[in-house]
Protein backbone atom coordinates (compact mmCIF):
# COMPACT_ATOMS: atom_id res chain seq x y z
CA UNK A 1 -3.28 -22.74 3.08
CA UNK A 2 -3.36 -24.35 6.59
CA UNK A 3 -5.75 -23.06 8.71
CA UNK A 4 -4.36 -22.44 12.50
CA UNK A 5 -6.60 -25.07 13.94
CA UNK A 6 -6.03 -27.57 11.54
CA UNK A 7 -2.35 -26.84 12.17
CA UNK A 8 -2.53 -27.32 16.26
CA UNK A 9 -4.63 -30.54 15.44
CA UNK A 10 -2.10 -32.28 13.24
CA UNK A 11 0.76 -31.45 15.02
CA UNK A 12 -1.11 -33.00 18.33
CA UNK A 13 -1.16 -36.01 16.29
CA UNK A 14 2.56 -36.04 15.30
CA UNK A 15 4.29 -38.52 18.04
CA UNK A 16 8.11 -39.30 18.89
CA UNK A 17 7.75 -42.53 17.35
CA UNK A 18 6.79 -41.53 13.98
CA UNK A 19 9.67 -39.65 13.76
CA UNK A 20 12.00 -41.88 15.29
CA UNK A 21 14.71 -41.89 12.62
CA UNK A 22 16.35 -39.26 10.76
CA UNK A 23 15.14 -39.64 6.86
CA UNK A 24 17.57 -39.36 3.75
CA UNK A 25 16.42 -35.98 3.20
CA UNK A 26 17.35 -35.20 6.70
CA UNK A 27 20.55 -36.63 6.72
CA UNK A 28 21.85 -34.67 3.49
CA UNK A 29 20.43 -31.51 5.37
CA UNK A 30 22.72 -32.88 8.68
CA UNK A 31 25.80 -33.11 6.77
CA UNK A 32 25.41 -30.05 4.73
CA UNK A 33 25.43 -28.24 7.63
CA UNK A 34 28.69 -30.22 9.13
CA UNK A 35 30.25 -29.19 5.66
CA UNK A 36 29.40 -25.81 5.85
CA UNK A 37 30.30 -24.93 9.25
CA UNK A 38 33.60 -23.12 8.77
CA UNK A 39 31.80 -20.55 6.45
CA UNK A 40 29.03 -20.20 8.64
CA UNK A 41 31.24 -19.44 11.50
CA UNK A 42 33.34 -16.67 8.92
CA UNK A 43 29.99 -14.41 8.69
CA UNK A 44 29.49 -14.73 11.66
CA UNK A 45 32.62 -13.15 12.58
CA UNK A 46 32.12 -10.35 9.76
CA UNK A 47 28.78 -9.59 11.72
CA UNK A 48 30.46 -9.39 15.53
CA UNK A 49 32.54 -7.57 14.31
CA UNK A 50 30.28 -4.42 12.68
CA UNK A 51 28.83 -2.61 15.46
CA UNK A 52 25.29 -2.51 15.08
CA UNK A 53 24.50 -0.64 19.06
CA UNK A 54 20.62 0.37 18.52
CA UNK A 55 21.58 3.80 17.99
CA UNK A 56 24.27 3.18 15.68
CA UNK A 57 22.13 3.25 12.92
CA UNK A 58 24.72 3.11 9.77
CA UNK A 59 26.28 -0.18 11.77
CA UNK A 60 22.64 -1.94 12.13
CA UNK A 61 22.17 -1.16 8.36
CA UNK A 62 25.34 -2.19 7.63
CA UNK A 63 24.51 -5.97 9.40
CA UNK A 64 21.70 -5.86 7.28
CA UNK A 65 23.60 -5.27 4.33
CA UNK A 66 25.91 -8.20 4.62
CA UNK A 67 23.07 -10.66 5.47
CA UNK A 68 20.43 -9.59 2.85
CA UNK A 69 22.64 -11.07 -0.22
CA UNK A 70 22.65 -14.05 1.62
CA UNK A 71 18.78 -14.64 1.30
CA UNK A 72 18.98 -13.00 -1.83
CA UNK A 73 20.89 -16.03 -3.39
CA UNK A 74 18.22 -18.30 -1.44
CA UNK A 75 15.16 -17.20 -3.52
CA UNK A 76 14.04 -14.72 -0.79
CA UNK A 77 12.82 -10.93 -2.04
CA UNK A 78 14.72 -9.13 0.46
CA UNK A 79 15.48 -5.46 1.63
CA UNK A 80 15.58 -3.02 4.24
CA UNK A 81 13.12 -1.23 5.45
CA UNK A 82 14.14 2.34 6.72
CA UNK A 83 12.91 3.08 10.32
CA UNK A 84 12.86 6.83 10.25
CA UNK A 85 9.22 7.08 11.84
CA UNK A 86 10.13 4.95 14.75
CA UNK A 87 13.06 6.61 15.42
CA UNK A 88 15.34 3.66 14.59
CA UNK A 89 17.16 2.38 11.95
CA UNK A 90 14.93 0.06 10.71
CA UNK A 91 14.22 -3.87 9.48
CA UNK A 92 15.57 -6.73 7.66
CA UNK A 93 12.58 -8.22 5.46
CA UNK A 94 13.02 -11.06 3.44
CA UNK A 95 10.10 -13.02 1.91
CA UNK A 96 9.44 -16.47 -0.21
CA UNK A 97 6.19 -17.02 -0.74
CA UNK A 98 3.68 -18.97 -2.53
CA UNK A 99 4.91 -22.42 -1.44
CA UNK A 100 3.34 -25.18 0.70
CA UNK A 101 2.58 -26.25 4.16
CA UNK A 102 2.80 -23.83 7.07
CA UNK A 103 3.58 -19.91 6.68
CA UNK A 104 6.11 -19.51 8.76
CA UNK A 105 7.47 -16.31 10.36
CA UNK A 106 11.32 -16.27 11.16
CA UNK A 107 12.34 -13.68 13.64
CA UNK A 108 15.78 -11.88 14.80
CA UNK A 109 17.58 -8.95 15.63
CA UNK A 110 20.23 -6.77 13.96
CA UNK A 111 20.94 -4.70 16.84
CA UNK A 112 23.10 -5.53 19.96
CA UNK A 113 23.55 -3.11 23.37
CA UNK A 114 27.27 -1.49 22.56
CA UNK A 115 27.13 1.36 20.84
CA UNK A 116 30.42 2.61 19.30
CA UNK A 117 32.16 3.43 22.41
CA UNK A 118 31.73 -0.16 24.15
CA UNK A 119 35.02 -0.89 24.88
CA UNK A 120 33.47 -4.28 23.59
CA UNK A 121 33.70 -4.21 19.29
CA UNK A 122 35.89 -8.01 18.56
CA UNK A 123 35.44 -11.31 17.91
CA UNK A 124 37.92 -13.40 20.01
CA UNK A 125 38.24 -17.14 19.50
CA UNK A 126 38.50 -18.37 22.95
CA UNK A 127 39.30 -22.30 23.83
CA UNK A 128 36.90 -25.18 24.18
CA UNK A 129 35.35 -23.78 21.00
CA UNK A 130 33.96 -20.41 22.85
CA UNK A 131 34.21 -17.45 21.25
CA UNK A 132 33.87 -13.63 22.60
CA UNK A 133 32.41 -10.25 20.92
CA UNK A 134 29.22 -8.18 20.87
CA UNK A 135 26.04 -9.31 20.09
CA UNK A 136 27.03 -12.63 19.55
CA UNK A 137 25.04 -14.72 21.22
CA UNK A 138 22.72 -12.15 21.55
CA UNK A 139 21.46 -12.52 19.03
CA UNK A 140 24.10 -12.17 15.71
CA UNK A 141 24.80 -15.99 16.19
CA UNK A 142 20.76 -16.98 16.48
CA UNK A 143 20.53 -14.90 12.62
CA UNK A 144 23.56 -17.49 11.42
CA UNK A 145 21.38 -20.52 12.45
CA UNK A 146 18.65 -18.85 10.59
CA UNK A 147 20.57 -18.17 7.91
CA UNK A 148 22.16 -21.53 7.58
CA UNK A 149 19.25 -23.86 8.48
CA UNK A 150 17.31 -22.12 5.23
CA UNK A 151 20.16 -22.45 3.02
CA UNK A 152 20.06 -26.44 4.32
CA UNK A 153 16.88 -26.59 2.84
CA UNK A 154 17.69 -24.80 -0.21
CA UNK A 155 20.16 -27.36 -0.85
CA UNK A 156 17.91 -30.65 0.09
CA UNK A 157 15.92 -28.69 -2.65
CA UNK A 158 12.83 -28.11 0.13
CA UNK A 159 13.19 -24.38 0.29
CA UNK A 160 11.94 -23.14 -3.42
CA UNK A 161 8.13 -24.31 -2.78
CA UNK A 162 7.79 -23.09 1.32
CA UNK A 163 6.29 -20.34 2.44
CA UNK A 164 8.65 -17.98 5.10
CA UNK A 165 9.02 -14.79 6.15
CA UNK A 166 11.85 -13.24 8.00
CA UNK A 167 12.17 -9.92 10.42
CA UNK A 168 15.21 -9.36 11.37
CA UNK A 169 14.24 -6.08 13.41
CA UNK A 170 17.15 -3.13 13.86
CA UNK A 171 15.90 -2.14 17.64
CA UNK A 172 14.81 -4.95 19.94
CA UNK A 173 17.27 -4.37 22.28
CA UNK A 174 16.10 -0.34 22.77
CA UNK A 175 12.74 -0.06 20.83
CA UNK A 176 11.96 2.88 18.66
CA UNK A 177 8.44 5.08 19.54
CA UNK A 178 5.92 5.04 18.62
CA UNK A 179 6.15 0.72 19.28
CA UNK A 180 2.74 0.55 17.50
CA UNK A 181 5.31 1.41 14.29
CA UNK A 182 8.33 -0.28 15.35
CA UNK A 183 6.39 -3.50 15.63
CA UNK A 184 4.38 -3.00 12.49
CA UNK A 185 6.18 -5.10 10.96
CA UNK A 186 6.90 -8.25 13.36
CA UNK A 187 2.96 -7.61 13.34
CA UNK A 188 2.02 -7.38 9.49
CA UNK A 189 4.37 -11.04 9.26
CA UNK A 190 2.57 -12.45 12.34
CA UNK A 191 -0.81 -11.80 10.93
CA UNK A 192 0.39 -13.24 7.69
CA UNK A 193 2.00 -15.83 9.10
CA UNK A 194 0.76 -19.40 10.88
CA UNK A 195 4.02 -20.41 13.24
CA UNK A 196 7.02 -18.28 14.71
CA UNK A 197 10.25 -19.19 15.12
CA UNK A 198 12.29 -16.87 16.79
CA UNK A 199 16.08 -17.16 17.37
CA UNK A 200 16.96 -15.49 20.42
CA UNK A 201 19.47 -17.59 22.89
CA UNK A 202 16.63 -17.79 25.16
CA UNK A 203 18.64 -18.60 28.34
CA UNK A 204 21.57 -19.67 26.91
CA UNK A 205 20.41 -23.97 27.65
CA UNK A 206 20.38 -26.00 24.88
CA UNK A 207 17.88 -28.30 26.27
CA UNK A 208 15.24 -25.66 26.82
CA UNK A 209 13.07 -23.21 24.43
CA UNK A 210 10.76 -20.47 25.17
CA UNK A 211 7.18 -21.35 24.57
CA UNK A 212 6.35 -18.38 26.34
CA UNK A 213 7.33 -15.20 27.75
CA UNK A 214 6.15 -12.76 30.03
CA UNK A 215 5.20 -9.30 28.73
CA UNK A 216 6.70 -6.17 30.05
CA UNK A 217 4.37 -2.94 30.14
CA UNK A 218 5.00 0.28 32.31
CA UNK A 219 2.64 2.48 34.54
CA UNK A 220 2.94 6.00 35.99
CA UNK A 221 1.21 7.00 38.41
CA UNK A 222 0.51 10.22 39.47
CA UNK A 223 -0.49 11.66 43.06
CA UNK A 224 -1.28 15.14 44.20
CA UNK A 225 -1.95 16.62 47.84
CA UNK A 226 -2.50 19.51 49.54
CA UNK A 227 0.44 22.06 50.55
CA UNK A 228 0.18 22.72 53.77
CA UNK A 229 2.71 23.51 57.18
CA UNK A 230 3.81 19.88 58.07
CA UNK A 231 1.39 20.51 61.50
CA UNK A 232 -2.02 20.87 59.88
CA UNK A 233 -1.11 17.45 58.20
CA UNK A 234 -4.25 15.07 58.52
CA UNK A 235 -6.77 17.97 59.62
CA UNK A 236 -9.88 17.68 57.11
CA UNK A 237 -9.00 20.43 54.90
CA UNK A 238 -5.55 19.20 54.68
CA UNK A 239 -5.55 15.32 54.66
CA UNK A 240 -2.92 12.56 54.10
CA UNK A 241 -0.57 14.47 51.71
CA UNK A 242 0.57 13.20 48.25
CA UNK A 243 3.87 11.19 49.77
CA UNK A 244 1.75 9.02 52.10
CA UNK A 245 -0.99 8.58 49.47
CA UNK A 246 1.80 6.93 46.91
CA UNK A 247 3.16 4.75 49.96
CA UNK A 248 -0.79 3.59 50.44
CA UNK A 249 -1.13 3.11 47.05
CA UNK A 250 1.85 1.04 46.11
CA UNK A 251 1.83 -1.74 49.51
CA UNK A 252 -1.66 -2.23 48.48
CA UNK A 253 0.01 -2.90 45.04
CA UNK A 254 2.01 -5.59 47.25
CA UNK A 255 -0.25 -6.72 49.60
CA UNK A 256 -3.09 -7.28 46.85
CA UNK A 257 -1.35 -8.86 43.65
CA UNK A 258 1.61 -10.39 44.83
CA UNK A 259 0.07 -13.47 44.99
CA UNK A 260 -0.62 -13.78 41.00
CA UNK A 261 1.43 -16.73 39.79
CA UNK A 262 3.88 -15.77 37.79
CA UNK A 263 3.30 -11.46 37.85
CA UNK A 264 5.92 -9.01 38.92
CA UNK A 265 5.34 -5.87 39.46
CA UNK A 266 8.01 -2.92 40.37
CA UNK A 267 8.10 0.60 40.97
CA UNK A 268 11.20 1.57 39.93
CA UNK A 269 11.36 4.90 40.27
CA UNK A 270 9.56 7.63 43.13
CA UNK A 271 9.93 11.51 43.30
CA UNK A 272 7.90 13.15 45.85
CA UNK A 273 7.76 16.64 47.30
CA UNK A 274 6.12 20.25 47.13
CA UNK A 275 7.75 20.89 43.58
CA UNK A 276 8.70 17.89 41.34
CA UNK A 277 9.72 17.11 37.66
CA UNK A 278 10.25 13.77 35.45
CA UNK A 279 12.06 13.42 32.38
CA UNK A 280 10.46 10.14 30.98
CA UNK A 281 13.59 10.00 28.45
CA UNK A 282 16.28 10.25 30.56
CA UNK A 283 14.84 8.65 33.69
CA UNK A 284 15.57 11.10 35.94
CA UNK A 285 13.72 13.89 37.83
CA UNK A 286 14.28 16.43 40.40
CA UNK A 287 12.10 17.05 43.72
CA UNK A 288 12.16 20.20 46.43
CA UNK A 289 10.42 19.87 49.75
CA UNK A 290 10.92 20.53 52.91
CA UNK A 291 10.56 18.32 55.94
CA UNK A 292 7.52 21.21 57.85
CA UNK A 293 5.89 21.20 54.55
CA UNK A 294 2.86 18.48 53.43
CA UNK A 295 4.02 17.25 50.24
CA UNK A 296 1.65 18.59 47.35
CA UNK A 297 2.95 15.90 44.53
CA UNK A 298 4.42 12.33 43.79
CA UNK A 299 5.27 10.67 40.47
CA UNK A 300 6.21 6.50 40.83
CA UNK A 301 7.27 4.60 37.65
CA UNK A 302 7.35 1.39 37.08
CA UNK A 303 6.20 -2.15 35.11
CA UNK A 304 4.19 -5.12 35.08
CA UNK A 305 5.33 -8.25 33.78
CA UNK A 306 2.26 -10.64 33.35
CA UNK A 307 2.03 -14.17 31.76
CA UNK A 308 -0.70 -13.18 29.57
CA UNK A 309 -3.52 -10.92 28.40
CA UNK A 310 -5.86 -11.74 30.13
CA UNK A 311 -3.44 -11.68 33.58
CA UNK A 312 -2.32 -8.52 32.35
CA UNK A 313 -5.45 -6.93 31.86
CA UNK A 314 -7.27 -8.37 35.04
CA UNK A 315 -4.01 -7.25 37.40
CA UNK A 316 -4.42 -3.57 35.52
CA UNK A 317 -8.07 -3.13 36.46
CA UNK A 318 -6.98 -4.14 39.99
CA UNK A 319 -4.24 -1.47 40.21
CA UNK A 320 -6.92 1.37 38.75
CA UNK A 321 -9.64 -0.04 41.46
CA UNK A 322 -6.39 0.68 44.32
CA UNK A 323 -5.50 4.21 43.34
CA UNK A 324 -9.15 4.99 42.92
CA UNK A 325 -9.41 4.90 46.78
CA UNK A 326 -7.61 8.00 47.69
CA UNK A 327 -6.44 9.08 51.27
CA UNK A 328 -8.42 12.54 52.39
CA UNK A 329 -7.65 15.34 50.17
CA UNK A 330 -5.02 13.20 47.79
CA UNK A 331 -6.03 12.14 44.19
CA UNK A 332 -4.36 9.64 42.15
CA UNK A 333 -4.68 8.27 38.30
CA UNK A 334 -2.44 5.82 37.17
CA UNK A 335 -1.71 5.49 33.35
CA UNK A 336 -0.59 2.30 31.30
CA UNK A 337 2.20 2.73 28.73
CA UNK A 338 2.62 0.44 25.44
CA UNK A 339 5.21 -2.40 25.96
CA UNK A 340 6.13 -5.67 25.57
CA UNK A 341 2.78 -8.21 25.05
CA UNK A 342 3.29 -11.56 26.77
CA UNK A 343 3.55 -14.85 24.97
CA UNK A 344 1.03 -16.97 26.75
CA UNK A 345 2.25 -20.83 26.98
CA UNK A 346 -0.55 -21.81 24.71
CA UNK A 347 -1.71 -25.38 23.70
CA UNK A 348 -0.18 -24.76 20.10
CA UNK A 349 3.09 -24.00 21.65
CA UNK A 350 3.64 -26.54 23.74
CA UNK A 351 2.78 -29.20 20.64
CA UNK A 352 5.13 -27.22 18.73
CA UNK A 353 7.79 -27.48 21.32
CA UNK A 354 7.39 -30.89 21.31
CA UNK A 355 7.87 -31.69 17.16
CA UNK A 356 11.47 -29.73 18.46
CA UNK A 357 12.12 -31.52 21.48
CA UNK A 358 11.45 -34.83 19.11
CA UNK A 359 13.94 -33.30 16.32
CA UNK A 360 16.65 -32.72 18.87
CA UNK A 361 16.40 -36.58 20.17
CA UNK A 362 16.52 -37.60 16.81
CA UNK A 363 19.74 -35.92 15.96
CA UNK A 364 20.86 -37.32 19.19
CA UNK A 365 20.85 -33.83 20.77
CA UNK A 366 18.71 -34.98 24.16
CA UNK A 367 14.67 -33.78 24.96
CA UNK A 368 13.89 -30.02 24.80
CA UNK A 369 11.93 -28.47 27.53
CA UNK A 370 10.70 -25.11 28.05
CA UNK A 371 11.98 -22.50 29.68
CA UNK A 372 10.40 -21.24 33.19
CA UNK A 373 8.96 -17.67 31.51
CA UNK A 374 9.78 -16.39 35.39
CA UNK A 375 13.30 -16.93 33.86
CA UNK A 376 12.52 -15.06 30.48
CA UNK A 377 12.67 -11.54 29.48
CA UNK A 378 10.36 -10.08 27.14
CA UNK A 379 10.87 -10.33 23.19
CA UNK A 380 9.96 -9.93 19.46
CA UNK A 381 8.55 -12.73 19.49
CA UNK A 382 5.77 -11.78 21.74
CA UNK A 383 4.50 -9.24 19.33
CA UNK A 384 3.04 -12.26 17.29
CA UNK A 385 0.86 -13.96 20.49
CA UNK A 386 -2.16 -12.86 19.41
CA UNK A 387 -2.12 -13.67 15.73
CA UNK A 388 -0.47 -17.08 15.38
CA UNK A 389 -1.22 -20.26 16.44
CA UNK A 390 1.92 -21.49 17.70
CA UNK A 391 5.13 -20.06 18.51
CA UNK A 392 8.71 -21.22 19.93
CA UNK A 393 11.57 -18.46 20.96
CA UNK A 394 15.07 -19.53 22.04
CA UNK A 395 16.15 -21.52 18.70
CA UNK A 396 19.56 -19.62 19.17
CA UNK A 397 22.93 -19.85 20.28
CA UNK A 398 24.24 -20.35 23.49
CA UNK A 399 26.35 -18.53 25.67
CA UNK A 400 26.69 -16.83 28.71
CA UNK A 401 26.98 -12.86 30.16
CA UNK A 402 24.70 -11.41 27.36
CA UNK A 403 24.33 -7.59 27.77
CA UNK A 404 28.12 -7.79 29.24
CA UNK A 405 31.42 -7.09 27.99
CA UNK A 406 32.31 -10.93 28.92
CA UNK A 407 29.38 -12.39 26.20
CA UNK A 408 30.80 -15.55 24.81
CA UNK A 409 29.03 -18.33 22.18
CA UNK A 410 28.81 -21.82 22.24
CA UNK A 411 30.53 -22.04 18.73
CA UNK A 412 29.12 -25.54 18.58
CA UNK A 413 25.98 -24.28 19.24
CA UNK A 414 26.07 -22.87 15.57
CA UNK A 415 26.06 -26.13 13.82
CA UNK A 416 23.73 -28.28 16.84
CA UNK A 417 20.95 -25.34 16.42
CA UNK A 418 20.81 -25.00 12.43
CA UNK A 419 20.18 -28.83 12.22
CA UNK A 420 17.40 -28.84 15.07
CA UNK A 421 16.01 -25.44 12.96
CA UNK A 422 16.39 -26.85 9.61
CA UNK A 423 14.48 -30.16 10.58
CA UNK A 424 12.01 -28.47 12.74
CA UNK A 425 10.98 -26.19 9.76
CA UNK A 426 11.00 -29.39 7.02
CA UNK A 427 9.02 -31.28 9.16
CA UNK A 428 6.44 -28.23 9.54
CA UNK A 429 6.23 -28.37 6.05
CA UNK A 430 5.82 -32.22 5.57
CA UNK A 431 2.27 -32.24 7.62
């Protein structure tokens, strides 16, 4: 077993130089992946082309199904792992174990965002080698480069003795709940494992990788007032009301932590009045007030995005210390839901995004450099920051209008990516 440190310390010693040539080993791996192209391409048409929307459960199994006989004749123990407690339909786990070098943790998704009545549900071949349909840059295209960089190294005979595990989770793009079980098992792997390699598209350039990724965590806070004829507003008894308390409280939000390099935060939603509700699930809420009457209650959702723990946990103290200091007669508590952690740019990762930038030269593919995280969304991948030592995200394909129904792939992204994978993972191994 590597330890982590000894891990970050000899891939700080790996330089561009010593890798300067693509070795025999390589090069079978290189034109494997030429000659296998056209297949890889087939599945993944077959897998655009099964709706998998989260909540399409039977259609994210049925992804899983085509893709686990695929490890399966790699050497990988695979299966799926229901997600009834989360509310989901579950995981793809596949493992290989007992090998050499680095354990590495291989992430996806099986889910896309259109459900069964997405007008969206085809591939289309489009020209220049582009290609339309659901999901598939995002991400069913970024689980063929997985897929096809490990059976590159299954035929260069380097796969039997490494030591990989693969989540391919069934709700990243609408999480189950509780997350502390939806993530249990991105987490179990990434406290397993000593590198992660996810294969999202990242955003959608080739010459850029996530190394890190801001986290995405939401807040409610709560106010309450006194009720009172809109005249006696600000006497003693009657103070500021609960609508100008939540307008105190969120511009100091602004005015104080705006400032924090690379932190967003945004109240996204605000209901205020003498009688409110919020429904959490459906976003929505209803409020009654009228304009003579002090408003007794305000509710204001919203999230923080921060670059790392420690940001995220410093800019959260700040935000209690702010609605802590209450207008007269108001009181205010904010709360901190689960979410998203961020993916700090650490040390490890940016050595580790280096070993891929130098791959990607080497197959003549130009320098790799990382991705502004002000630029990245939240992901998987995050979930294994605290546990291993390095991590890349954005080993996928590109394309463009993810999330839309325009989404299109690179197609030649599908061969260019499962080369830079399949190298970066063999040369992992080869410290």
């Amino acid at each position: 077993m590597i330890k982590a440190t000894s891990l970050v310390l000899a891939l700080g010693l790996v330089s561009h130089s010593a890798l300067a040539a693509l070795s025999s080993t390589e090069q079978q791996i290189v034109s494997y992946l030429d000659s296998t192209n056209s297949q890889a391409e087939a599945l993944l048409e077959r897998s655009v082309n099964i709706n998998s929307g989260t909540m399409n459960f039977a259609g994210v199994e049925a992804v899983a199904n085509l893709l686990i006989p695929e490890f399966e004749a790699l050497g990988f123990t695979a299966r799926f792992e229901s997600g009834e407690k989360f509310g989901r339909a579950g995981h793809l786990i596949a493992e290989l174990e007992g090998g050499k070098g680095p354990k590495m943790l291989l992430i996806g998704h099986l889910d896309t965002v259109f459900e069964p009545d997405s007008p969206f549900q085809t591939f289309t071949r489009l020209a220049d080698n582009k290609a339309m349909g659901p999901g598939i840059a995002d991400m069913k295209g970024g689980n063929i480069i997985m897929l096809q960089a490990l059976r590159a190294l299954n035929h260069s005979g380097d796969l039997a003795d490494m030591n990989i595990r693969v989540v391919i989770t069934g709700d990243e793009e609408l999480s189950g709940d509780p997350l502390s079980l939806s993530k249990q098992a991105l987490v179990d792997a990434a406290k397993w494992a000593d590198i992660a390699l996810g294969f999202e598209n990242g955003d959608g350039n080739p010459a850029t990788a996530n190394i890190s990724r801001r986290g995405s965590v939401d807040w409610t806070l709560k106010v309450t007032g006194v009720p009172s004829h809109s005249s006696q507003i600000f006497q003693p008894a009657i103070g500021a009301g609960a609508i100008y308390e939540a307008a105190r409280i969120l511009n100091a939000f602004y005015e104080g932590l705006r400032s924090e390099e690379l932190l967003t935060f945004n109240p996204g939603r605000i209901i205020g009045g003498t009688t409110i509700t919020h429904d959490r699930a459906s976003n929505s809420g209803t409020s009654f007030g009228k304009n003579n009457v002090v408003a007794e209650s305000a509710i204001v959702t919203g999230d923080i995005r921060a670059i790392s723990l420690q940001q995220l946990n410093r800019v959260q103290q700040k935000m209690t210390e702010i609605v802590s200091q209450n207008l007269p007669q108001t009181s205010a508590v904010i709360e901190f839901g689960d979410g998203y952690p961020p993916l700090a740019p650490t040390e490890g990762n940016k050595q580790l995004l280096a070993i891929y930038s130098a791959v990607s030269e080497d197959l003549g593919q130009g320098s790799v450099a990382a991705v502004n995280p002000l630029n990245a969304g939240a992901a998987d991948v995050s979930f294994t920051s605290e546990y291993v030592s390095m991590a890349i995200d954005g080993l996928g394909m590109s394309g463009t209008a993810g999330h839309t129904v325009n989404e299109t792939g690179d197609l030649d992204a599908l061969p260019a990516q499962s080369k830079r994978a399949a190298l970066l993972m063999l040369r992992l191994k080869q410290l």
